[in-house]
PDB file of N, CA and C in Angstrom:
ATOM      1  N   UNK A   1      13.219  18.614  11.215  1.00  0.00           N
ATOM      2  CA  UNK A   1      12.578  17.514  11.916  1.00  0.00           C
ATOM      3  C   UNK A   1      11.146  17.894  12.241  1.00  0.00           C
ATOM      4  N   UNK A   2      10.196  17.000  12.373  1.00  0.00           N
ATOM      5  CA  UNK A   2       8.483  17.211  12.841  1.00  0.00           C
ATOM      6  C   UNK A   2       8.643  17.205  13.988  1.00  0.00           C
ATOM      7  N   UNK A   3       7.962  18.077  14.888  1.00  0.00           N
ATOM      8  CA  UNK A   3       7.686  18.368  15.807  1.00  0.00           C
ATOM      9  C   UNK A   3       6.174  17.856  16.084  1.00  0.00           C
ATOM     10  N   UNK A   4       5.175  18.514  15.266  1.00  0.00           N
ATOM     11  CA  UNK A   4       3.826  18.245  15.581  1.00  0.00           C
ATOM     12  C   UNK A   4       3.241  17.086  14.433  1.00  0.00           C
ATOM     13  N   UNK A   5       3.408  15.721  14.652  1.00  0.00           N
ATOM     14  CA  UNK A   5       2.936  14.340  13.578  1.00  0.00           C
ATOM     15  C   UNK A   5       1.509  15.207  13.655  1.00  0.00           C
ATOM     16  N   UNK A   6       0.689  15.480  14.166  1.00  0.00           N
ATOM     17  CA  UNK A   6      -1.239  15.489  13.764  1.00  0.00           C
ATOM     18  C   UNK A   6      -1.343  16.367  13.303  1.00  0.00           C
ATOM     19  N   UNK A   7      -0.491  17.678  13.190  1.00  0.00           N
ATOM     20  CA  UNK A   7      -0.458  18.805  12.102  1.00  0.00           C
ATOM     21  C   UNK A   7      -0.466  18.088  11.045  1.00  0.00           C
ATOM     22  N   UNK A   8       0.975  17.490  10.794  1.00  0.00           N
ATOM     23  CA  UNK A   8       1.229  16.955   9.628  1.00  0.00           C
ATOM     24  C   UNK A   8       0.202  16.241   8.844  1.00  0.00           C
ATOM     25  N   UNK A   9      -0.189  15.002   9.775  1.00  0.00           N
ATOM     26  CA  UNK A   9      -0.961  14.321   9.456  1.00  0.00           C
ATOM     27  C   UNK A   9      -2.556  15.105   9.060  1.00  0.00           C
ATOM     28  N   UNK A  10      -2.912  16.299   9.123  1.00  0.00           N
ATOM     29  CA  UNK A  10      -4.004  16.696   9.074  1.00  0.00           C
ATOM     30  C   UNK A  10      -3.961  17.622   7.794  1.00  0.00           C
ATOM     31  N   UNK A  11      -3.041  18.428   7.458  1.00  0.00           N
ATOM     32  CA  UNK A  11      -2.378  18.682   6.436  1.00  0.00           C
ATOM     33  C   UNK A  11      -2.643  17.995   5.260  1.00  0.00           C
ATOM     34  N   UNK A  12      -1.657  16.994   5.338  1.00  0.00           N
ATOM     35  CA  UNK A  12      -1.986  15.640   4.513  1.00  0.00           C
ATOM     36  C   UNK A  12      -3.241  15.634   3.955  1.00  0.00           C
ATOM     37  N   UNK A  13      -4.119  14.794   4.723  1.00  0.00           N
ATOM     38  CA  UNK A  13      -5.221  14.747   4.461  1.00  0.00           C
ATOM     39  C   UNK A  13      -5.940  16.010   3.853  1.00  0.00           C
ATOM     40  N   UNK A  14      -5.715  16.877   3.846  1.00  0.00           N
ATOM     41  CA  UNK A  14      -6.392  18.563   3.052  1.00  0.00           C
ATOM     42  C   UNK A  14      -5.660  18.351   1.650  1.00  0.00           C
ATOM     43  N   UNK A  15      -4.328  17.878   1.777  1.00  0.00           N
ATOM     44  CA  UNK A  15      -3.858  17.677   0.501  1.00  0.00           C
ATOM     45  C   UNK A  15      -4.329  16.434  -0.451  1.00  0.00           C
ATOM     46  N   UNK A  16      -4.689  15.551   0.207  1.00  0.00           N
ATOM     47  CA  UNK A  16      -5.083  14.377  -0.323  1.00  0.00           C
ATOM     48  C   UNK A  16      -6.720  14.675  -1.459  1.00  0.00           C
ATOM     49  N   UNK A  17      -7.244  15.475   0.049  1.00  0.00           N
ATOM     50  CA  UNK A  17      -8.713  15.585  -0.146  1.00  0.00           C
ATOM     51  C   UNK A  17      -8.652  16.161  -2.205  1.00  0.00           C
ATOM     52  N   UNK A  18      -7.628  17.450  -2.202  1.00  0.00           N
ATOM     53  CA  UNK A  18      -7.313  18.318  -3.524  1.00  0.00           C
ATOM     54  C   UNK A  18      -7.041  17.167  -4.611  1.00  0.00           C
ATOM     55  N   UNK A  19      -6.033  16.179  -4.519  1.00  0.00           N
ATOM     56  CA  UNK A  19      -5.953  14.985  -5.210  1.00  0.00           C
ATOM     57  C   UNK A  19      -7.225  14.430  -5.598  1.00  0.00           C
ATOM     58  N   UNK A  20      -8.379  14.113  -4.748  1.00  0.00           N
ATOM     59  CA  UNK A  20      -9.654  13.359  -4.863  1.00  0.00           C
ATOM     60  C   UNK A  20      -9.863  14.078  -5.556  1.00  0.00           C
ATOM     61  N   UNK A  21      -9.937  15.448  -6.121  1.00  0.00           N
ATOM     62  CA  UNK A  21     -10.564  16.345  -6.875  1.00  0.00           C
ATOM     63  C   UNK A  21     -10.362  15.758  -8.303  1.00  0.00           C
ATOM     64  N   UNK A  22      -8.698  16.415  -8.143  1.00  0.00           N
ATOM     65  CA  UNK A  22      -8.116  16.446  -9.306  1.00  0.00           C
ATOM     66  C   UNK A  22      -8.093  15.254 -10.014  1.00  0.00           C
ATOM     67  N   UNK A  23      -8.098  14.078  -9.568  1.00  0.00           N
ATOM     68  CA  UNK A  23      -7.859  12.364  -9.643  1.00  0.00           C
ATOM     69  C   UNK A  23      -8.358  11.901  -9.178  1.00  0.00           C
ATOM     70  N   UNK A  24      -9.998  11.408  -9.293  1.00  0.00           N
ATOM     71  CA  UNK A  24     -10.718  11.029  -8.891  1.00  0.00           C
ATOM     72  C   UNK A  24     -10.603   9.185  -9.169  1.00  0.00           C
ATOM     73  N   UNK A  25     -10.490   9.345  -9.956  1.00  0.00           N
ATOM     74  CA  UNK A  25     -10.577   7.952 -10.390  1.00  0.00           C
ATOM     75  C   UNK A  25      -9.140   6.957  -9.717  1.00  0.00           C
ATOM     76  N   UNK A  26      -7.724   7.675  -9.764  1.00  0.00           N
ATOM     77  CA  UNK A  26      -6.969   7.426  -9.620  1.00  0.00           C
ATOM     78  C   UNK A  26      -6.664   7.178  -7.940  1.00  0.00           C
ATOM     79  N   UNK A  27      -7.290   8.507  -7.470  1.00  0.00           N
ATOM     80  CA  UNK A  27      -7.339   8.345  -5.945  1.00  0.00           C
ATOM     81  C   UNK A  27      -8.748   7.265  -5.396  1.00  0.00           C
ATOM     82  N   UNK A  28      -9.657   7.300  -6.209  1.00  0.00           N
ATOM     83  CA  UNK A  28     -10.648   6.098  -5.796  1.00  0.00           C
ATOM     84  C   UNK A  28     -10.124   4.415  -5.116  1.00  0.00           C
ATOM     85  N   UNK A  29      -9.487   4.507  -6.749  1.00  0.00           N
ATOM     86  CA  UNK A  29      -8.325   3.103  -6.883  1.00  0.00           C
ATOM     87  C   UNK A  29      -7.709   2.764  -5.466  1.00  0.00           C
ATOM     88  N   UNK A  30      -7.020   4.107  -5.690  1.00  0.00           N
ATOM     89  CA  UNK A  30      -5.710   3.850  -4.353  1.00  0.00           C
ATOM     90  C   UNK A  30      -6.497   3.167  -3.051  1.00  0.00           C
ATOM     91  N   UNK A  31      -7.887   4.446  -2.486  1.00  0.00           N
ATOM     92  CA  UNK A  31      -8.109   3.908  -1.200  1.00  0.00           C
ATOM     93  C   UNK A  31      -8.924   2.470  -1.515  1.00  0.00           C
ATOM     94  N   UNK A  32      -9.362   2.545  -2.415  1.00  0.00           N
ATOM     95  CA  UNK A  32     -10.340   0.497  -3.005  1.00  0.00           C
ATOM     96  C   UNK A  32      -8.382  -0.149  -2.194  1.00  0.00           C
ATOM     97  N   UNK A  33      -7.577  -0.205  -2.590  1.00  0.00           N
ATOM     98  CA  UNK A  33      -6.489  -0.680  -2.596  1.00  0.00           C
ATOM     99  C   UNK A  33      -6.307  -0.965  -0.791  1.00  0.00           C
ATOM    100  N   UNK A  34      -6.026   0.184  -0.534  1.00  0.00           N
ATOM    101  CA  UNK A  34      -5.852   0.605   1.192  1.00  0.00           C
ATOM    102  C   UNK A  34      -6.932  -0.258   1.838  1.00  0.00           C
ATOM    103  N   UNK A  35      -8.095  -0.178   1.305  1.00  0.00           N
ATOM    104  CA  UNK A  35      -8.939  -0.856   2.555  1.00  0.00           C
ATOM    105  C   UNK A  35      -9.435  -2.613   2.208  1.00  0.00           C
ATOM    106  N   UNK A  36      -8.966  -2.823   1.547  1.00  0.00           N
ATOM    107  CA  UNK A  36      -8.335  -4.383   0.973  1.00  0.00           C
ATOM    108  C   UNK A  36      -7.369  -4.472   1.834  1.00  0.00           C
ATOM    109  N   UNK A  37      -6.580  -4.018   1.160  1.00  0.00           N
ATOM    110  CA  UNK A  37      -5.095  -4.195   1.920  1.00  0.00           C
ATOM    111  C   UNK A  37      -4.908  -4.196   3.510  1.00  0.00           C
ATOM    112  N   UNK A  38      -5.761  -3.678   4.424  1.00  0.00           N
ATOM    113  CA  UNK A  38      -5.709  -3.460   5.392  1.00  0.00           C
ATOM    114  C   UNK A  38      -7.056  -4.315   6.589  1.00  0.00           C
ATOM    115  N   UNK A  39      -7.638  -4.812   5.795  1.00  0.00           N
ATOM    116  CA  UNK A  39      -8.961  -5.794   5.779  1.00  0.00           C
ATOM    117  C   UNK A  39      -8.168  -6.767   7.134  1.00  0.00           C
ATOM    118  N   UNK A  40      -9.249  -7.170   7.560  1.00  0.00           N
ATOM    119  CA  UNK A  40      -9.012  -8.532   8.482  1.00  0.00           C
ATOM    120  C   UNK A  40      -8.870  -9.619   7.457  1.00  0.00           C
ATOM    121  N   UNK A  41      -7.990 -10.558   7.570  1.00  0.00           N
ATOM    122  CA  UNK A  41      -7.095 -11.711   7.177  1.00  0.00           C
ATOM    123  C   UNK A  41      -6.616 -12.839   7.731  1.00  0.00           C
ATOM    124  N   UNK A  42      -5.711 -13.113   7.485  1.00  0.00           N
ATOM    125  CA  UNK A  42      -4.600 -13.782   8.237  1.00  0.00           C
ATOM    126  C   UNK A  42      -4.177 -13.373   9.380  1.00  0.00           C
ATOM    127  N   UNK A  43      -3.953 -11.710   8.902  1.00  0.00           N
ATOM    128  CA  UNK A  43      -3.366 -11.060   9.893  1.00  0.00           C
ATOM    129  C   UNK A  43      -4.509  -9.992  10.352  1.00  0.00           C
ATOM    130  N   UNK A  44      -4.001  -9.562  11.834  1.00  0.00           N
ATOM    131  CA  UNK A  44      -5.246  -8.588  11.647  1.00  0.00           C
ATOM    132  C   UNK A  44      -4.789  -7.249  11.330  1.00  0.00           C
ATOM    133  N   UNK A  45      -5.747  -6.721  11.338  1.00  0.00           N
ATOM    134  CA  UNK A  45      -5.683  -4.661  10.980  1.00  0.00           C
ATOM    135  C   UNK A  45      -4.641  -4.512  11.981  1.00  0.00           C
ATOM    136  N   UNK A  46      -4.267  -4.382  12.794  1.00  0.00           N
ATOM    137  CA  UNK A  46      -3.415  -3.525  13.612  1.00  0.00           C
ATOM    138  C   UNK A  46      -1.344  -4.529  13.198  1.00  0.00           C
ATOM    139  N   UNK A  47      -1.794  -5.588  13.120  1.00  0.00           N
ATOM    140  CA  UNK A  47      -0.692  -6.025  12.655  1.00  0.00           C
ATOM    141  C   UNK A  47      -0.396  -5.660  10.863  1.00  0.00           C
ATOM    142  N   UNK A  48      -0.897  -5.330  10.359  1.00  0.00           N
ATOM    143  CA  UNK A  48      -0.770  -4.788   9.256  1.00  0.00           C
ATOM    144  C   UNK A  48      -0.194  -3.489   9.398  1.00  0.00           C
ATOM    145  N   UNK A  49      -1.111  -2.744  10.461  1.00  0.00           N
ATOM    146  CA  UNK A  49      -0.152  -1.205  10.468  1.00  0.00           C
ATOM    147  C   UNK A  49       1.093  -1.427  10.984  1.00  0.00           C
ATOM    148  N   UNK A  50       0.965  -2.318  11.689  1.00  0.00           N
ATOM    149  CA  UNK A  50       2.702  -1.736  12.064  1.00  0.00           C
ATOM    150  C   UNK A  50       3.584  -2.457  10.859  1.00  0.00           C
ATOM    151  N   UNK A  51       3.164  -3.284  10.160  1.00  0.00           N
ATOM    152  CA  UNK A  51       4.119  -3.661   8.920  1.00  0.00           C
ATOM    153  C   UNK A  51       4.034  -2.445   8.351  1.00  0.00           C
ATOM    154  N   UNK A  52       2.922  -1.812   8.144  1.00  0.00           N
ATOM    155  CA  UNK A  52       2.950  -0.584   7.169  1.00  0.00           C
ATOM    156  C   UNK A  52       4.042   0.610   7.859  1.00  0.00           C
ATOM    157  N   UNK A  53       3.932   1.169   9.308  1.00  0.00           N
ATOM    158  CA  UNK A  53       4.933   1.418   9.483  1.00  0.00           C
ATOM    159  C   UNK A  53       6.416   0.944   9.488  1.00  0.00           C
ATOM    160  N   UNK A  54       6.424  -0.292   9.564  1.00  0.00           N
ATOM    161  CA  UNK A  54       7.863  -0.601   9.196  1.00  0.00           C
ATOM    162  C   UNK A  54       8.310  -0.130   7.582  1.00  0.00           C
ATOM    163  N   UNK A  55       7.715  -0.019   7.197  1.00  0.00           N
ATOM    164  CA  UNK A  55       7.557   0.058   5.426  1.00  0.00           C
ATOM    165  C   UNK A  55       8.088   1.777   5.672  1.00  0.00           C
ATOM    166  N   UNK A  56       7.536   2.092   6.421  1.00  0.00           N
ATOM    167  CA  UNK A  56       7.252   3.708   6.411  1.00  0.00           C
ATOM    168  C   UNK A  56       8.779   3.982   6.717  1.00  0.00           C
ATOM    169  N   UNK A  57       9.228   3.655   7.500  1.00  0.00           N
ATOM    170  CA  UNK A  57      10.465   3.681   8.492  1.00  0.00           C
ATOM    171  C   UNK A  57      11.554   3.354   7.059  1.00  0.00           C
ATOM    172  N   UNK A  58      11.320   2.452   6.958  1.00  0.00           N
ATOM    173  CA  UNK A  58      12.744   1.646   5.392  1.00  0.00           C
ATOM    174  C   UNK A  58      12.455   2.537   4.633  1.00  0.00           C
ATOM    175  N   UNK A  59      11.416   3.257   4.104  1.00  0.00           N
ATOM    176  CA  UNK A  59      11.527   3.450   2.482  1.00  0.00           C
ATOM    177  C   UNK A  59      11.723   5.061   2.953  1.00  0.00           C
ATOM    178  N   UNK A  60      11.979   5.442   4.390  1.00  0.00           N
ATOM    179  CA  UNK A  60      12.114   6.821   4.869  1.00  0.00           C
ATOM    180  C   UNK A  60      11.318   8.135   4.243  1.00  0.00           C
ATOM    181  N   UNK A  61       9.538   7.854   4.459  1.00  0.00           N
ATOM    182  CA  UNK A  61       8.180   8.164   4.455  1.00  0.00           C
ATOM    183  C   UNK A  61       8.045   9.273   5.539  1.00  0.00           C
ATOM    184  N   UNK A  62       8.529  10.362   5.849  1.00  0.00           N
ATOM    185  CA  UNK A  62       7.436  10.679   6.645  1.00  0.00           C
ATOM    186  C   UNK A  62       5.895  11.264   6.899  1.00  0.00           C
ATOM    187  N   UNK A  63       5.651  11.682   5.734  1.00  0.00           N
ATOM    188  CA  UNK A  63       4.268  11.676   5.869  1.00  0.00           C
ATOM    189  C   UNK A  63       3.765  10.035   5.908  1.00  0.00           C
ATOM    190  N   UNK A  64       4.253   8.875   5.303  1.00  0.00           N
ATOM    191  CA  UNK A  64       3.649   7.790   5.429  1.00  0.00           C
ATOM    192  C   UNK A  64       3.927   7.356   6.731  1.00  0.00           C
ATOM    193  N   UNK A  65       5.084   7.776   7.663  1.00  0.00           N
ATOM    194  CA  UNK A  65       5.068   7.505   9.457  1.00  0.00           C
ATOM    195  C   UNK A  65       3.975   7.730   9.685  1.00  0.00           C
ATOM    196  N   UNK A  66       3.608   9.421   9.631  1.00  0.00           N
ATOM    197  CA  UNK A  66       1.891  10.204   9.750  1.00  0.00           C
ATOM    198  C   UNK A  66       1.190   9.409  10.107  1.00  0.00           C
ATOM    199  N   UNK A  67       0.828   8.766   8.949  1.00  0.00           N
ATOM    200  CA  UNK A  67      -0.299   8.396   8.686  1.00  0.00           C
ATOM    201  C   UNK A  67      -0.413   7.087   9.267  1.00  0.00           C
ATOM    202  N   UNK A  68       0.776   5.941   9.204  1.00  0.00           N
ATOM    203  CA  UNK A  68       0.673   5.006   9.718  1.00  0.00           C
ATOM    204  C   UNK A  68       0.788   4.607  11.516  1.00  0.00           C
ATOM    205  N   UNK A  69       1.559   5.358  11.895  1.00  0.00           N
ATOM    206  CA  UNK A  69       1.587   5.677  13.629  1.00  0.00           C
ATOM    207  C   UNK A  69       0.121   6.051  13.842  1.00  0.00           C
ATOM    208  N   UNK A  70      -0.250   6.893  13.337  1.00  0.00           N
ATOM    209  CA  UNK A  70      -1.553   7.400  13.643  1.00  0.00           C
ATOM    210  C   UNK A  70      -2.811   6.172  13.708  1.00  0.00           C
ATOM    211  N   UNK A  71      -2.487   5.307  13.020  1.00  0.00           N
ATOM    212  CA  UNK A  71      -3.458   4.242  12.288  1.00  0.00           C
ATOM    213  C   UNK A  71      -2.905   3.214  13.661  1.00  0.00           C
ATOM    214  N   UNK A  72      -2.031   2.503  13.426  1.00  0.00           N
ATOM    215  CA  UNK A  72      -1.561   2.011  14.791  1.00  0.00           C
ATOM    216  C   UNK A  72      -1.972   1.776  16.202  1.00  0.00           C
ATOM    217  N   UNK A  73      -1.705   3.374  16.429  1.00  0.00           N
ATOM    218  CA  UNK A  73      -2.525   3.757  17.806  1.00  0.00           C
ATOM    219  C   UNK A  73      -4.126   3.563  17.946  1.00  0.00           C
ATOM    220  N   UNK A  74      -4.491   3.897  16.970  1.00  0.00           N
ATOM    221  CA  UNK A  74      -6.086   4.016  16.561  1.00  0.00           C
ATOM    222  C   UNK A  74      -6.270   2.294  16.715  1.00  0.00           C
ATOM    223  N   UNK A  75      -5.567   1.293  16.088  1.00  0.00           N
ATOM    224  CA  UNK A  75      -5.587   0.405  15.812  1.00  0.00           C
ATOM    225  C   UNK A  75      -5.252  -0.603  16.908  1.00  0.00           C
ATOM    226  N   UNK A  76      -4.588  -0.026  18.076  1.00  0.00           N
ATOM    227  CA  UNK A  76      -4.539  -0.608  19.081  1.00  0.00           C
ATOM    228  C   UNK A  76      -3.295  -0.947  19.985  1.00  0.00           C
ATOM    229  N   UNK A  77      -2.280  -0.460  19.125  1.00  0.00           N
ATOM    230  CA  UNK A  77      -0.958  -1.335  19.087  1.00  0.00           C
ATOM    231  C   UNK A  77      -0.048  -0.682  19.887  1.00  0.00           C
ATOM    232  N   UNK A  78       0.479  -1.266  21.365  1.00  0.00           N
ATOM    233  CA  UNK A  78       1.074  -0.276  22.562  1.00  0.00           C
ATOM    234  C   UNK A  78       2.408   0.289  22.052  1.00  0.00           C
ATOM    235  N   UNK A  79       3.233   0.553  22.676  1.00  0.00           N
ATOM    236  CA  UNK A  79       4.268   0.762  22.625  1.00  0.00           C
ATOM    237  C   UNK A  79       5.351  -0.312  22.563  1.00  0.00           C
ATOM    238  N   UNK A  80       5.048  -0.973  23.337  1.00  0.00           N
ATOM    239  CA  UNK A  80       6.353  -2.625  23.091  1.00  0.00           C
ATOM    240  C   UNK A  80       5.849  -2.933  21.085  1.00  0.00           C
ATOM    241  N   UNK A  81       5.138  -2.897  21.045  1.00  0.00           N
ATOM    242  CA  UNK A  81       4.755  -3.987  19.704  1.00  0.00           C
ATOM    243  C   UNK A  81       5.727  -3.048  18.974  1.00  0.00           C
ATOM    244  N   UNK A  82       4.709  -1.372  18.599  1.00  0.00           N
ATOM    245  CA  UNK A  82       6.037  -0.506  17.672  1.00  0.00           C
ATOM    246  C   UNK A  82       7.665  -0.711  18.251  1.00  0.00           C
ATOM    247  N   UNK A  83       8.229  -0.359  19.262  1.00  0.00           N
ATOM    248  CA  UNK A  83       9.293  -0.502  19.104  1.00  0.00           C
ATOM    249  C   UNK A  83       9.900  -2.283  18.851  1.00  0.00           C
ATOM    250  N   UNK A  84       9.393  -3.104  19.260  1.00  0.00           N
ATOM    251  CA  UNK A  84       9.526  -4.047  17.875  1.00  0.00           C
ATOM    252  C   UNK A  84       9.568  -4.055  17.091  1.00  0.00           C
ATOM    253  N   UNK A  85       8.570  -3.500  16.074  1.00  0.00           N
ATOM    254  CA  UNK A  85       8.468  -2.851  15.014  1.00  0.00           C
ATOM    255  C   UNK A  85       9.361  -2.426  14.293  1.00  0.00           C
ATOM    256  N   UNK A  86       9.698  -1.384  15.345  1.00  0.00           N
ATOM    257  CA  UNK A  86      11.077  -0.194  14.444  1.00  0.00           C
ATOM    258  C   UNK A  86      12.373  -0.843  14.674  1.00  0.00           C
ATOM    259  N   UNK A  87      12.670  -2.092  15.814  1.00  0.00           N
ATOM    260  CA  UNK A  87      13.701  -2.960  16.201  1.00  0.00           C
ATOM    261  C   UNK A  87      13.671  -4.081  14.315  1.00  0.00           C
ATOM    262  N   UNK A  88      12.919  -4.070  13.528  1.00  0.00           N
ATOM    263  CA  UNK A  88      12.940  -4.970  12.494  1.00  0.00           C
ATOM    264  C   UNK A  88      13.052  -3.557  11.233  1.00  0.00           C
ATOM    265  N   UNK A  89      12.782  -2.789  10.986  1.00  0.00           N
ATOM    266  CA  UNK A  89      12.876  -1.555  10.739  1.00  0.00           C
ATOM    267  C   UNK A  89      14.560  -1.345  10.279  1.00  0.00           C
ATOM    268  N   UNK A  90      14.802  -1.281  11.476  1.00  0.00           N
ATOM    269  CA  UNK A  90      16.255  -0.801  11.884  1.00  0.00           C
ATOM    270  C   UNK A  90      17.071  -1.912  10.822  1.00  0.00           C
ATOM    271  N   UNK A  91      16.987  -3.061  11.679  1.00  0.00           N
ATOM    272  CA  UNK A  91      17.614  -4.067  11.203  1.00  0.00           C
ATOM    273  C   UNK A  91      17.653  -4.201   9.666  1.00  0.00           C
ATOM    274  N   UNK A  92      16.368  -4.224   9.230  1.00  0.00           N
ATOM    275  CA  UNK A  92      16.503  -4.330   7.805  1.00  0.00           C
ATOM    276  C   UNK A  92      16.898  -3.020   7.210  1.00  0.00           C
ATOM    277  N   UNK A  93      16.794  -1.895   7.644  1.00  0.00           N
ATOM    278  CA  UNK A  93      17.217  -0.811   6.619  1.00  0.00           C
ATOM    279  C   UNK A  93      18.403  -0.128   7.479  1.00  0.00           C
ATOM    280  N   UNK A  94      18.968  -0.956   8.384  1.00  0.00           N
ATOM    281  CA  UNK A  94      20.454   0.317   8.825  1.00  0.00           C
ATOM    282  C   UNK A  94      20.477   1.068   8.952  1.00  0.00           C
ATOM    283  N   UNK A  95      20.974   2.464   9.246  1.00  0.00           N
ATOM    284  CA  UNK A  95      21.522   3.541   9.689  1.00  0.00           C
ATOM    285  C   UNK A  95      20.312   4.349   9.411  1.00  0.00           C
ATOM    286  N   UNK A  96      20.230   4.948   8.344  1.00  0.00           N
ATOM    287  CA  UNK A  96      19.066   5.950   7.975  1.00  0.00           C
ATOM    288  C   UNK A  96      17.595   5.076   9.168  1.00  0.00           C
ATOM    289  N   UNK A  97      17.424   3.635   8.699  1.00  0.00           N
ATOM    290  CA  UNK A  97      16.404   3.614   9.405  1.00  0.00           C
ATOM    291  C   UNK A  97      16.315   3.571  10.963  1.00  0.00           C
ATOM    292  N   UNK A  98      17.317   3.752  11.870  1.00  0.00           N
ATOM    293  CA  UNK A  98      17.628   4.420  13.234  1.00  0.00           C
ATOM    294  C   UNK A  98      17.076   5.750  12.744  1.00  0.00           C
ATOM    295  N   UNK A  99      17.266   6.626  12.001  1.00  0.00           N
ATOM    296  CA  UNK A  99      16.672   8.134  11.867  1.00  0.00           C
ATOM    297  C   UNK A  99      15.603   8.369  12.295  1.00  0.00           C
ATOM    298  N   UNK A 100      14.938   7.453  10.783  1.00  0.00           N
ATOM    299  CA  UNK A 100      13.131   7.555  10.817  1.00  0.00           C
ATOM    300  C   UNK A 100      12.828   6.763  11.660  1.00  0.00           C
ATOM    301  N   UNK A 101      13.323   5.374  12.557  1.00  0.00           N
ATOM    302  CA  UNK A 101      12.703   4.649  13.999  1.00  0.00           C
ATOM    303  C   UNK A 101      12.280   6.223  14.834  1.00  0.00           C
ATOM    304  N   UNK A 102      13.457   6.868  14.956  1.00  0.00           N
ATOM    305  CA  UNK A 102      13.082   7.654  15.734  1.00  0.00           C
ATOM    306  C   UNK A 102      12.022   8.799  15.730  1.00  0.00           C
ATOM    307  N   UNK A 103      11.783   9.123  14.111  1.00  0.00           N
ATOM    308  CA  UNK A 103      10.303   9.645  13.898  1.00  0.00           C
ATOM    309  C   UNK A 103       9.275   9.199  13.858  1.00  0.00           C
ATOM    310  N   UNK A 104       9.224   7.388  13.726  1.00  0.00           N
ATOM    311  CA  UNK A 104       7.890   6.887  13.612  1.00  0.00           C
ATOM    312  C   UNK A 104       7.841   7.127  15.091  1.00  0.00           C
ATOM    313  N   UNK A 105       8.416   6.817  16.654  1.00  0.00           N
ATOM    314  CA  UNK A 105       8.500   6.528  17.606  1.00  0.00           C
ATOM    315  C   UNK A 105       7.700   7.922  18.442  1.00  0.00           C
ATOM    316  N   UNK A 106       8.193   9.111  17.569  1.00  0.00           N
ATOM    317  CA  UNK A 106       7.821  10.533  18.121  1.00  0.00           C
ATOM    318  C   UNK A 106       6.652  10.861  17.738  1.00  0.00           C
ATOM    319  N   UNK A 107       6.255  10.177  16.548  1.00  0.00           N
ATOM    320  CA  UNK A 107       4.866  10.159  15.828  1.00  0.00           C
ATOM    321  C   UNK A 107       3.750   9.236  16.436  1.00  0.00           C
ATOM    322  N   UNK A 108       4.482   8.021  16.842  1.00  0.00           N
ATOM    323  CA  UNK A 108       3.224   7.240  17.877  1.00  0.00           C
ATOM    324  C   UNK A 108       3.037   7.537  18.986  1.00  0.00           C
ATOM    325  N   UNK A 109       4.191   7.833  19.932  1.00  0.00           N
ATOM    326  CA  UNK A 109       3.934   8.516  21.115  1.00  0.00           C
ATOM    327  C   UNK A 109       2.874  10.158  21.150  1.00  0.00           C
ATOM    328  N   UNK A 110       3.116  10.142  19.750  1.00  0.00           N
ATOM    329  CA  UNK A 110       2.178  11.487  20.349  1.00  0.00           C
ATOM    330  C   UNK A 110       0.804  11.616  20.159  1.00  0.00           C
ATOM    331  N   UNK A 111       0.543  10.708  18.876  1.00  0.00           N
ATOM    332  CA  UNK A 111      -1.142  10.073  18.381  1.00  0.00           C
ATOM    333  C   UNK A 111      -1.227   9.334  19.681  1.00  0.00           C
ATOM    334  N   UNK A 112      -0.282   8.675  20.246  1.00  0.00           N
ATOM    335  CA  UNK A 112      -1.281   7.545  21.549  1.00  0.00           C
ATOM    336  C   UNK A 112      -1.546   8.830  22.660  1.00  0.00           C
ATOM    337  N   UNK A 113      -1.012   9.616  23.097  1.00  0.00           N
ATOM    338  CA  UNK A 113      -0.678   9.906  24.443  1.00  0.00           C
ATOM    339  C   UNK A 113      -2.393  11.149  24.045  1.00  0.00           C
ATOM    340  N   UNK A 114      -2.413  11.551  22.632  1.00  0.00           N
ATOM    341  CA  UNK A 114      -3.831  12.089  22.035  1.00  0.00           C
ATOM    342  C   UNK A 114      -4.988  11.550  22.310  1.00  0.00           C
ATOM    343  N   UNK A 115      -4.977   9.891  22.123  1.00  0.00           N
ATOM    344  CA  UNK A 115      -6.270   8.810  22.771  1.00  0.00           C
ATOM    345  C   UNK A 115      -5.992   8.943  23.975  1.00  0.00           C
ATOM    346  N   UNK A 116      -4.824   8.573  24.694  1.00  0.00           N
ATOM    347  CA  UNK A 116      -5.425   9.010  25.996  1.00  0.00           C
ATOM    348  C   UNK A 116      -5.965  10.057  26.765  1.00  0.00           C
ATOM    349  N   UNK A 117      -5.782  10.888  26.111  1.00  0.00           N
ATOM    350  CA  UNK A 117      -6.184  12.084  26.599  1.00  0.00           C
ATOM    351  C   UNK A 117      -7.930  12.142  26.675  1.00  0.00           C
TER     352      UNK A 117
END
């Protein structure tokens, strides 16, 4: 189990950065993709992350929890909204996704309680 999400999440990103190297073109794509995808809309940026964490939660991601709790918090989104969130989470992915609710949950609490600090 993760203990420390901003290790992880920082990690990540060192690994990602090696990808940009290696796959430049390929990793270009991706983030062109991400910041479309995450654009003001219909919906806004922070309601997008927490779909993205719900995504994270079902398809049982945890580096994509990481990254998306992290984004979330950054993004604005308290604590009632995620555990909503992970309450639709749950529902749609059953059992396993009670698991990862409970890692996205350990992962936002600890990026938020970081801003407040």
């Amino acid at each position: 189990m993760i203990e420390d999400w901003a290790a992880l999440a920082k990690k990540l990103s060192a690994d990602i950065r090696e990808l940009r190297v290696g796959s430049p073109e390929v990793l270009k794509a991706f983030s062109t993709m991400a910041i479309a995808a995450g654009a003001q809309g219909a919906l806004d940026p922070k309601t997008k992350e927490l779909i993205a964490l719900a995504v994270s939660v079902a398809v049982r991601c945890d580096d994509c929890i990481a990254f998306h709790a992290k984004a979330a918090s950054q993004r604005g989104a308290t604590r009632e909204e995620v555990m909503e969130t992970l309450a639709m989470s749950i529902y749609m992915g059953a059992g396993p996704s009670v698991m990862y609710a409970s890692h996205a949950l350990a992962a936002f609490s600890q990026f938020d309680a970081e801003k407040q600090a």
